[in-house]
C-alpha atoms as a PDB file:
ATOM      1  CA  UNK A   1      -0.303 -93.883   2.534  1.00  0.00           C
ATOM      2  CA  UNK A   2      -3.116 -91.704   1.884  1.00  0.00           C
ATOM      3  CA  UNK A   3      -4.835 -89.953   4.739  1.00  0.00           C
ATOM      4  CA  UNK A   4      -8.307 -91.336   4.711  1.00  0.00           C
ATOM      5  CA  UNK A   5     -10.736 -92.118   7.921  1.00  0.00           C
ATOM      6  CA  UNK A   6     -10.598 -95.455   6.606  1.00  0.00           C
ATOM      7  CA  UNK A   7      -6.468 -95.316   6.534  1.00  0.00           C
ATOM      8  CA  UNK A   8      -6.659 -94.312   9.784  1.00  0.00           C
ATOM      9  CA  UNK A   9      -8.905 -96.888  11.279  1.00  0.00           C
ATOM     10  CA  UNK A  10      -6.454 -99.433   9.574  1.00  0.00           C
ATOM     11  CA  UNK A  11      -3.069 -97.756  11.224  1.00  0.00           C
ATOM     12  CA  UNK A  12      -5.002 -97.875  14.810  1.00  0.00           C
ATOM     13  CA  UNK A  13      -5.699-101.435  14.169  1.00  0.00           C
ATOM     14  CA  UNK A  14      -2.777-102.729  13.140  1.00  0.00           C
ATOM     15  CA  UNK A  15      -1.320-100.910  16.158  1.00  0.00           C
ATOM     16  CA  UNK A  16      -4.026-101.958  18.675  1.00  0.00           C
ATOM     17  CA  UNK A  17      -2.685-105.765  17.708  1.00  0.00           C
ATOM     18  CA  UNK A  18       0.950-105.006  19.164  1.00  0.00           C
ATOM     19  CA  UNK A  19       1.226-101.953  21.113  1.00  0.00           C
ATOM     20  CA  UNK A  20      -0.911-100.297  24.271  1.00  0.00           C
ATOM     21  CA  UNK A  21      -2.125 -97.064  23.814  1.00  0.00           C
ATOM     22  CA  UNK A  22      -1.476 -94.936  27.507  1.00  0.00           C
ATOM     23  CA  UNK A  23      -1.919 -91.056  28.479  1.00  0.00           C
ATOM     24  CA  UNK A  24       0.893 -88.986  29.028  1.00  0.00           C
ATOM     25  CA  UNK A  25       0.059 -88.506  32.930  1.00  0.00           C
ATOM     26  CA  UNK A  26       0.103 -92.423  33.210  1.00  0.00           C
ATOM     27  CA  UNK A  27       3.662 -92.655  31.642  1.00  0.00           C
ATOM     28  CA  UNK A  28       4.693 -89.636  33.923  1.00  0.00           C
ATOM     29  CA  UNK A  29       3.360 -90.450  37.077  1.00  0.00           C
ATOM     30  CA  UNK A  30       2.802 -94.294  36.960  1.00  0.00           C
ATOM     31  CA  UNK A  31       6.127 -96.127  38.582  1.00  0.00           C
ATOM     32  CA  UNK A  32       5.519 -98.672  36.020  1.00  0.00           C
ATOM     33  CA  UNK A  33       7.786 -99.595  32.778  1.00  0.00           C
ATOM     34  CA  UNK A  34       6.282 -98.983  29.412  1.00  0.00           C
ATOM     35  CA  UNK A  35       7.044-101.317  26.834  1.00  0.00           C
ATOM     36  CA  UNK A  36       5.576-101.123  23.096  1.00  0.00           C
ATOM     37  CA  UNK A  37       3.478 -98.213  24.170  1.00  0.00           C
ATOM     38  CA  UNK A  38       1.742 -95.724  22.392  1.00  0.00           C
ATOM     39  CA  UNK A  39       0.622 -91.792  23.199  1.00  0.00           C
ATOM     40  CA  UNK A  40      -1.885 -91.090  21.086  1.00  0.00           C
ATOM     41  CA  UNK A  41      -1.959 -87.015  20.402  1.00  0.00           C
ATOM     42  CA  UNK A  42      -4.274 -84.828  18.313  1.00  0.00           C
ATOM     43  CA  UNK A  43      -3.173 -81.004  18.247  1.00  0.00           C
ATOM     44  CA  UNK A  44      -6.219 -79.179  17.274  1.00  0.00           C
ATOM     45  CA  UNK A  45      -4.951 -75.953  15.311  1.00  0.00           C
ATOM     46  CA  UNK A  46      -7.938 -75.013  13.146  1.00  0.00           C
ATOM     47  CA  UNK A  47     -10.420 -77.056  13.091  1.00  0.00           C
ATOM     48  CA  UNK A  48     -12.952 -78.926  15.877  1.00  0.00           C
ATOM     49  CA  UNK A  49     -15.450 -79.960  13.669  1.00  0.00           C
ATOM     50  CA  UNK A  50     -12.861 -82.608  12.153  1.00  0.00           C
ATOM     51  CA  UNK A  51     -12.184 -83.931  15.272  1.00  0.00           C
ATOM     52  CA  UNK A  52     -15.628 -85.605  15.306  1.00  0.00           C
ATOM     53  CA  UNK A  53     -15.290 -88.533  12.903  1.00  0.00           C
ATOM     54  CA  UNK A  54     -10.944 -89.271  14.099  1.00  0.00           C
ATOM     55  CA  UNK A  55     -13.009 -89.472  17.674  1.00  0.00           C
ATOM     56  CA  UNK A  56     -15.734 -91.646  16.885  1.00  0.00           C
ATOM     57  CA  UNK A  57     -13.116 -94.155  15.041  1.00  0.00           C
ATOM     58  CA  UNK A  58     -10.871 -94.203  18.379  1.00  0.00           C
ATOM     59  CA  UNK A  59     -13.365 -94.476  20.424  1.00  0.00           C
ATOM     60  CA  UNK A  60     -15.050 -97.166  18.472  1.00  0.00           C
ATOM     61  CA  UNK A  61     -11.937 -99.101  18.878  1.00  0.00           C
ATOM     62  CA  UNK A  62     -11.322 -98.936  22.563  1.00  0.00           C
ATOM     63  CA  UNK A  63      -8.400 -96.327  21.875  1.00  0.00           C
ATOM     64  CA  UNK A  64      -8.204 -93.358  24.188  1.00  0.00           C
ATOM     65  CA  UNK A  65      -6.361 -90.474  23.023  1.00  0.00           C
ATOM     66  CA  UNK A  66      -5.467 -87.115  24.308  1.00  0.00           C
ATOM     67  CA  UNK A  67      -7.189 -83.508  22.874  1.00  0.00           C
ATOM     68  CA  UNK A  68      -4.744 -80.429  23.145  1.00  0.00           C
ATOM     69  CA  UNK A  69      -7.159 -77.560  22.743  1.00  0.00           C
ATOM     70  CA  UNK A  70      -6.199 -73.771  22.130  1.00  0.00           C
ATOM     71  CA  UNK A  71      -7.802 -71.541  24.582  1.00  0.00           C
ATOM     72  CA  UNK A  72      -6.870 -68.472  22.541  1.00  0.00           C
ATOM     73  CA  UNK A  73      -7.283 -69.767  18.994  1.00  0.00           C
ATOM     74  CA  UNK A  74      -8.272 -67.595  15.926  1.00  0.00           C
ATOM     75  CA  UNK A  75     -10.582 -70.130  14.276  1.00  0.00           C
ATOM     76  CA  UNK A  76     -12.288 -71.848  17.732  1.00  0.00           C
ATOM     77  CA  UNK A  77     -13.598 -70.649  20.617  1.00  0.00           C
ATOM     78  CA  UNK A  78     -13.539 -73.704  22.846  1.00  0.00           C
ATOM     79  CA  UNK A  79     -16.531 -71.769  25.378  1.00  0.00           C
ATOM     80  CA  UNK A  80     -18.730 -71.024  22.892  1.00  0.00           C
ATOM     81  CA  UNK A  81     -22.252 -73.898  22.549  1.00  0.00           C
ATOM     82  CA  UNK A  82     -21.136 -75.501  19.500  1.00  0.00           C
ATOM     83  CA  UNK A  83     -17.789 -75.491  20.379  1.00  0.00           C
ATOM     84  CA  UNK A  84     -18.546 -76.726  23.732  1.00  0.00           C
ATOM     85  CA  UNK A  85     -20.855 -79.312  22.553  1.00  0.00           C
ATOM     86  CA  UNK A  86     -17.750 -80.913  20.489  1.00  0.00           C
ATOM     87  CA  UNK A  87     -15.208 -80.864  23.587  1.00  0.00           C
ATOM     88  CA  UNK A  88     -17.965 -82.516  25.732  1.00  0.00           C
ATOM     89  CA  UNK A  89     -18.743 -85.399  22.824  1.00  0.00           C
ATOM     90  CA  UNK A  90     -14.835 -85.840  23.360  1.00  0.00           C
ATOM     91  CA  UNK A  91     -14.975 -86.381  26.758  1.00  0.00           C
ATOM     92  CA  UNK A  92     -17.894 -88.814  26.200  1.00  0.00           C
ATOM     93  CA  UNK A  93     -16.139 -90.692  24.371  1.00  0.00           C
ATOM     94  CA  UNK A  94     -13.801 -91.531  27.048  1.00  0.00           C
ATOM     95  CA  UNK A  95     -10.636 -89.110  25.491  1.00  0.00           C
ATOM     96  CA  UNK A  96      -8.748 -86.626  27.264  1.00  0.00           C
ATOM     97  CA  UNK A  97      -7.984 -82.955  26.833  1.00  0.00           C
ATOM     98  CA  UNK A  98      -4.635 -81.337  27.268  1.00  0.00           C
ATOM     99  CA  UNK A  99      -3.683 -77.801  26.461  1.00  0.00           C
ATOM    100  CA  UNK A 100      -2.475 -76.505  23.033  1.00  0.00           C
ATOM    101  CA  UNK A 101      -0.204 -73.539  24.288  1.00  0.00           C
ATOM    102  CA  UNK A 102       0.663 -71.152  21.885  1.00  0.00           C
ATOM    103  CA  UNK A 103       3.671 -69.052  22.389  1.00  0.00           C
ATOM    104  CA  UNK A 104       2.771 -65.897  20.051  1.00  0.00           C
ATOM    105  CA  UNK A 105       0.030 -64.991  21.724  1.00  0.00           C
ATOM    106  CA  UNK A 106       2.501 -63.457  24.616  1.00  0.00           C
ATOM    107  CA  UNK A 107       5.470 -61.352  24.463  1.00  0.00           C
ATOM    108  CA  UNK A 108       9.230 -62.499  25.291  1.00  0.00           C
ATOM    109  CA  UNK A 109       8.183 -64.414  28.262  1.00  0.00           C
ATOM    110  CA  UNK A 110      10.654 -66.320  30.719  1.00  0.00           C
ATOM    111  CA  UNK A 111      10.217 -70.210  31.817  1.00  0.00           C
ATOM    112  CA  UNK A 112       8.893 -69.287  35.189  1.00  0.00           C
ATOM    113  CA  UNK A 113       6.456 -66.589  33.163  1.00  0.00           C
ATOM    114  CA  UNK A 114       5.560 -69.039  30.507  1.00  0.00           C
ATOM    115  CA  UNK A 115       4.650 -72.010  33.376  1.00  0.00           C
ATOM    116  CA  UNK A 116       2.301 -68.893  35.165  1.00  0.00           C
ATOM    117  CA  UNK A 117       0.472 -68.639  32.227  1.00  0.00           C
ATOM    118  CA  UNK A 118      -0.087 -71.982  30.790  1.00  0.00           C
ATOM    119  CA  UNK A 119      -1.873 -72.675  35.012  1.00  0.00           C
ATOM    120  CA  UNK A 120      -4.124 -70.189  34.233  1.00  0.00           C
ATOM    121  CA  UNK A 121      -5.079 -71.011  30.981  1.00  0.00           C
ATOM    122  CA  UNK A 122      -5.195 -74.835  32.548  1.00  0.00           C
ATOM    123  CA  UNK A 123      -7.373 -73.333  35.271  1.00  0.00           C
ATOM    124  CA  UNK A 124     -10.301 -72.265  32.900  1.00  0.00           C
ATOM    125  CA  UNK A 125     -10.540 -75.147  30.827  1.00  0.00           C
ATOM    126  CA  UNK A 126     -10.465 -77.196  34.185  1.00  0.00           C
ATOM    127  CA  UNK A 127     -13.093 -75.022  35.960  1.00  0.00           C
ATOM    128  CA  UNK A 128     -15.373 -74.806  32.504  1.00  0.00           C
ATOM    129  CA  UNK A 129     -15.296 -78.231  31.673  1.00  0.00           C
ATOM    130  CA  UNK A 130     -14.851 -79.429  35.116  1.00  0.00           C
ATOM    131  CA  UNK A 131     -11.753 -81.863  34.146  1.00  0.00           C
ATOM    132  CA  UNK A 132      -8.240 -82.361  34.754  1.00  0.00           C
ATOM    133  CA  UNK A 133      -5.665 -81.675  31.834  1.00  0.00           C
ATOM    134  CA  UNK A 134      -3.804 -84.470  30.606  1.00  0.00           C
ATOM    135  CA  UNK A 135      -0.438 -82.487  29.394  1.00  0.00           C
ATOM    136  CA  UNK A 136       0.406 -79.754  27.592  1.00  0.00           C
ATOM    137  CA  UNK A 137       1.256 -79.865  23.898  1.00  0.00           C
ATOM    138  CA  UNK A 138       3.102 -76.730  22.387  1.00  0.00           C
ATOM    139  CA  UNK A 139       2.332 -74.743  18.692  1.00  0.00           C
ATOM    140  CA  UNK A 140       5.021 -74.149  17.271  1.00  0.00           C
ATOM    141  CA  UNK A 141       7.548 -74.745  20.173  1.00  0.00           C
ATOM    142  CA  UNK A 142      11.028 -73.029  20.350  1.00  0.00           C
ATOM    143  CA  UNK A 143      13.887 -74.899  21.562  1.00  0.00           C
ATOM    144  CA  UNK A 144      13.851 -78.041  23.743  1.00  0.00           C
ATOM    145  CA  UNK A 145      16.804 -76.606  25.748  1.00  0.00           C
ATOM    146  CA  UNK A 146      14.053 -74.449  27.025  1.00  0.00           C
ATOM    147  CA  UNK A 147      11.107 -77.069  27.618  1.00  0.00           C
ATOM    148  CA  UNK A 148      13.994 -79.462  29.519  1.00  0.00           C
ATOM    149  CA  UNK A 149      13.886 -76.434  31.771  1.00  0.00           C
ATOM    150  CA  UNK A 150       9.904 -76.194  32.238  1.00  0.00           C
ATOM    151  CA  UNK A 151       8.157 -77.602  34.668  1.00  0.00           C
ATOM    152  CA  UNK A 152       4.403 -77.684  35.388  1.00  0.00           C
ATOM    153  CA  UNK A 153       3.587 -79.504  38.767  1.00  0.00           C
ATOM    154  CA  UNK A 154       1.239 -82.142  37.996  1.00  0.00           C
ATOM    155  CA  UNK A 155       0.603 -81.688  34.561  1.00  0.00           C
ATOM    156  CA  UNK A 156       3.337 -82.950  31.791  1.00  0.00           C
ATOM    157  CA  UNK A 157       4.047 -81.278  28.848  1.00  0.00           C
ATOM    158  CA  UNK A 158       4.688 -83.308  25.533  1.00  0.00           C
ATOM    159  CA  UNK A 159       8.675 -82.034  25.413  1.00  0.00           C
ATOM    160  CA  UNK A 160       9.719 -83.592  28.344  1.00  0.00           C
ATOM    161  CA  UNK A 161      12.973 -85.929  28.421  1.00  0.00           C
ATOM    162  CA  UNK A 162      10.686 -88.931  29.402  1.00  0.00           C
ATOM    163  CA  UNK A 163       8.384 -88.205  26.671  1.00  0.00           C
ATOM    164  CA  UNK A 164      11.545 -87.237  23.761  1.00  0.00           C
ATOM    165  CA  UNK A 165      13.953 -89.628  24.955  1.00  0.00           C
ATOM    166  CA  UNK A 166      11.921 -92.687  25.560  1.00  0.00           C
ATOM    167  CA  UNK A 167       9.350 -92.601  23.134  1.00  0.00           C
ATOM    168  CA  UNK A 168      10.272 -92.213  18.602  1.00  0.00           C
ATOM    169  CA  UNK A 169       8.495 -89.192  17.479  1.00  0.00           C
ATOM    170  CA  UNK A 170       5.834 -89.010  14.458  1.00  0.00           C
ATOM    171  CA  UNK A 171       3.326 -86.471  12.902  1.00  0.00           C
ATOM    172  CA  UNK A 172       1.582 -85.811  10.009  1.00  0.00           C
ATOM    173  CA  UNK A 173       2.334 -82.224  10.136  1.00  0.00           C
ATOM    174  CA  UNK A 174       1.632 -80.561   7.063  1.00  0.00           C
ATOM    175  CA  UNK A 175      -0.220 -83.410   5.454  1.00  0.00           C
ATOM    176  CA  UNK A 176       2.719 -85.644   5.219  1.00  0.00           C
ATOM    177  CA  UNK A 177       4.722 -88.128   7.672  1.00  0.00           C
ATOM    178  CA  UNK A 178       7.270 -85.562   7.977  1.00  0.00           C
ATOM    179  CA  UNK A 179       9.584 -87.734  10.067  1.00  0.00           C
ATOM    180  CA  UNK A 180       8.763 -91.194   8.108  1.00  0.00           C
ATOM    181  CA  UNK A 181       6.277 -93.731   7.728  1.00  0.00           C
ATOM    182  CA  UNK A 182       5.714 -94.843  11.116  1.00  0.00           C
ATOM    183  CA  UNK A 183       5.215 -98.508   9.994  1.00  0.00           C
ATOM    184  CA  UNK A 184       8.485 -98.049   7.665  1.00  0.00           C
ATOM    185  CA  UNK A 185      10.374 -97.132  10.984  1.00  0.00           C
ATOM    186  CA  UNK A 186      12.957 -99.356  13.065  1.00  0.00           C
ATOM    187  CA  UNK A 187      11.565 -98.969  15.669  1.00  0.00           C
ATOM    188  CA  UNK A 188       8.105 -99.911  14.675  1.00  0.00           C
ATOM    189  CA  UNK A 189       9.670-103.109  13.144  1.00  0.00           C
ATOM    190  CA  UNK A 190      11.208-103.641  16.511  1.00  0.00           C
ATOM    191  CA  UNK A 191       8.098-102.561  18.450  1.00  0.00           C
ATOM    192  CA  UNK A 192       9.907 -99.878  20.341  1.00  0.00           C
ATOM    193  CA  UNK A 193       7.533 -96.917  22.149  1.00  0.00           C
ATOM    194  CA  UNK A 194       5.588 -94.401  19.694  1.00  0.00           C
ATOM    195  CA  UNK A 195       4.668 -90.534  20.147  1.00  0.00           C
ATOM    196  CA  UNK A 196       1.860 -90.403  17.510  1.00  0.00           C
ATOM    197  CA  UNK A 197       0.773 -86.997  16.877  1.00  0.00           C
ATOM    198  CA  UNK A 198      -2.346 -87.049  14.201  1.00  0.00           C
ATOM    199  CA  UNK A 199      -4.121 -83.508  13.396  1.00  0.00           C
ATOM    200  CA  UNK A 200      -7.612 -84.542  12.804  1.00  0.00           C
ATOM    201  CA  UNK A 201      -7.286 -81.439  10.241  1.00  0.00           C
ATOM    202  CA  UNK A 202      -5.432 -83.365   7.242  1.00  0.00           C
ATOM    203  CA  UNK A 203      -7.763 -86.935   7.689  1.00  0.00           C
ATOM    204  CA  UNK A 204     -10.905 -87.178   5.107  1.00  0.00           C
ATOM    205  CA  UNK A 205     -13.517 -89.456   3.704  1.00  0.00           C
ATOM    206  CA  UNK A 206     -11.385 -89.535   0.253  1.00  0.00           C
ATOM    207  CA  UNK A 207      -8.003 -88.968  -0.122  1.00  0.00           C
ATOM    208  CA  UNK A 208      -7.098 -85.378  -1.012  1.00  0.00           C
ATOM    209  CA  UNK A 209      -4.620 -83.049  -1.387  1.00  0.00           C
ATOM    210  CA  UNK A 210      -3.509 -80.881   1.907  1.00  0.00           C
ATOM    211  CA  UNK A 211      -4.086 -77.925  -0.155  1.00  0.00           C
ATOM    212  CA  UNK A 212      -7.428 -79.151  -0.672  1.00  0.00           C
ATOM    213  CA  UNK A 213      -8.181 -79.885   2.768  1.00  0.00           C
ATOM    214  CA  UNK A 214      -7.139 -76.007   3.979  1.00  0.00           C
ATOM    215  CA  UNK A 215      -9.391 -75.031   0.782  1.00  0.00           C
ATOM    216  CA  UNK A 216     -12.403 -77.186   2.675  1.00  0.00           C
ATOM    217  CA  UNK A 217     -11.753 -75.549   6.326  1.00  0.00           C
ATOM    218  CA  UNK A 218     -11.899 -72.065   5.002  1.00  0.00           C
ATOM    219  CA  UNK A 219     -15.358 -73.147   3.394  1.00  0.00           C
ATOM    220  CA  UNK A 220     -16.608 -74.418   6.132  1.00  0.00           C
ATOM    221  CA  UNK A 221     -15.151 -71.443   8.466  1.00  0.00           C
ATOM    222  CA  UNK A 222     -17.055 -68.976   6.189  1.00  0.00           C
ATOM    223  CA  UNK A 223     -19.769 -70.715   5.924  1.00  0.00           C
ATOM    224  CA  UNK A 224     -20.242 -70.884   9.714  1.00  0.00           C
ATOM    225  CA  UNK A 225     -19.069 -66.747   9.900  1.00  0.00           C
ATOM    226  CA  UNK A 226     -21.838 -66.288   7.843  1.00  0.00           C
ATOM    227  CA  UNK A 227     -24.081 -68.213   9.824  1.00  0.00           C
ATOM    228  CA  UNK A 228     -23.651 -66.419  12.789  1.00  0.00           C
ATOM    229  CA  UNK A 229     -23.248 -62.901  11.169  1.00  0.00           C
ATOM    230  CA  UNK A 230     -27.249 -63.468   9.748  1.00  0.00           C
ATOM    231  CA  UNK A 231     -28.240 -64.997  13.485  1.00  0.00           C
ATOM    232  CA  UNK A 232     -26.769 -62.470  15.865  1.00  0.00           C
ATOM    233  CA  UNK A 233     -27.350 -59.676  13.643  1.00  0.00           C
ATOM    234  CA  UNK A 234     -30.861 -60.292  12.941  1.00  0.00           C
ATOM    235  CA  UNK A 235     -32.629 -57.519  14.124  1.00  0.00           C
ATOM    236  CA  UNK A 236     -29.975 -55.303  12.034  1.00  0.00           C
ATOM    237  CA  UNK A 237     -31.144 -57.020   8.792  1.00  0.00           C
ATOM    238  CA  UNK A 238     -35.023 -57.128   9.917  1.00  0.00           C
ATOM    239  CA  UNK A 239     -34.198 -53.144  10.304  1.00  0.00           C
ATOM    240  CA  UNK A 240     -32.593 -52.962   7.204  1.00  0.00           C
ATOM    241  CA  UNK A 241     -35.400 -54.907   5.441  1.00  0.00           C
ATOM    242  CA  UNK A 242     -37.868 -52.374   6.837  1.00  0.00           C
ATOM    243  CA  UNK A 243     -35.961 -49.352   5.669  1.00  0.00           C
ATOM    244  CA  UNK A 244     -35.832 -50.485   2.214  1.00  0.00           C
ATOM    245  CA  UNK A 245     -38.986 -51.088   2.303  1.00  0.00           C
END
């Protein structure tokens, strides 16, 4: 299976004809029973530009999926106007946002200090965007002995029991189905619930090699560093100029 925007439209249609796609809050909080359900989850790690066209497809579909965002990420500031401009398209579109929370950005911290700071870093996105979080999705998690011991109030995290237990696991980590073909699984075949996580990240007009695609976000990353270098610096280079000169 190659990992195409066209692929992907195909895999959310030939889902869409047996399965219901629901939010992790529903299936937390809803007293109902799920049967051949789906949660549909992006984790955004690098890039938001590529979560553009993966949004427009969903959304052109009917499909609602959920967003987990980094609020301290290295490549993407979620506050800044382009940035911001992406997250509110998102919402637009009808999708959610949830929280990408990345351990390594804190130091040895306990459950009760890790729940502390994954509020506040729900709080801002809340107050900015003026939202409420879906879930919480983890980067790079440690154990799930620890997660079965996290709680969060009202706002579910992807490693819960309800979530693990109930629901067969799939992601395209890395560029590949690292846990199977989804539509090769048993559980597909026997339309059983699915945890679909998709980063928009690996997903191109042609099909390419992951390599190829990192190669392409680093382009693009410079190109945009560069970008802002020559806008917010201007008056240094106008200076400059005039020096020379």
């Amino acid at each position: 299976m190659n990992f195409t925007y066209k692929t992907y439209k195909n895999i959310l249609i030939k889902l869409k004809k047996d399965y219901k796609f629901v939010s992790f809050s529903k299936i937390k909080f809803s007293n109902e029973t799920f049967k051949k359900s789906i949660l549909l989850r992006h984790d955004i790690d690098q890039s938001l530009e590529k979560t553009i066209p993966i949004s427009e497809i969903e959304s052109e579909l009917g499909i609602i999926a959920t967003y987990f965002l980094f609020l301290r990420s290295p490549f993407y500031n979620i506050f800044s106007p382009a940035s911001e401009s992406i997250v509110r398209k998102i919402l637009k579109s009808g999708h959610l946002i949830g929280l990408h929370f990345d351990f390594t950005k804190y130091s040895n911290i306990s459950v009760s200090e890790t729940s502390y700071q994954i509020m506040k870093e729900i709080d801002f996105i809340q107050t900015f965007f003026n939202i409420k979080i879906d879930a919480v999705s983890f980067h790079r998690p440690i154990s799930l002995k620890f997660f079965r011991n996290l709680e969060l109030s009202t706002y579910p995290h992807t490693y819960e029991p309800i979530f693990v237990d109930n629901f067969k696991y799939f992601s395209d980590s890395r560029g590949i189905w690292r846990f199977g073909n989804p539509f090769e699984s048993e559980e597909y075949r026997k339309k059983e619930n699915i945890h679909l996580l998709i980063h928009p990240i690996w997903w191109n007009e042609k099909s390419i090699k992951p390599i190829i695609s990192i190669k392409k976000f680093r382009e693009r990353y410079l190109k945009h560093f560069n970008e802002n270098i020559n806008s917010e610096l201007k008056s240094f280079w106008e200076n400059l100029k005039n020096e020379k000169e």
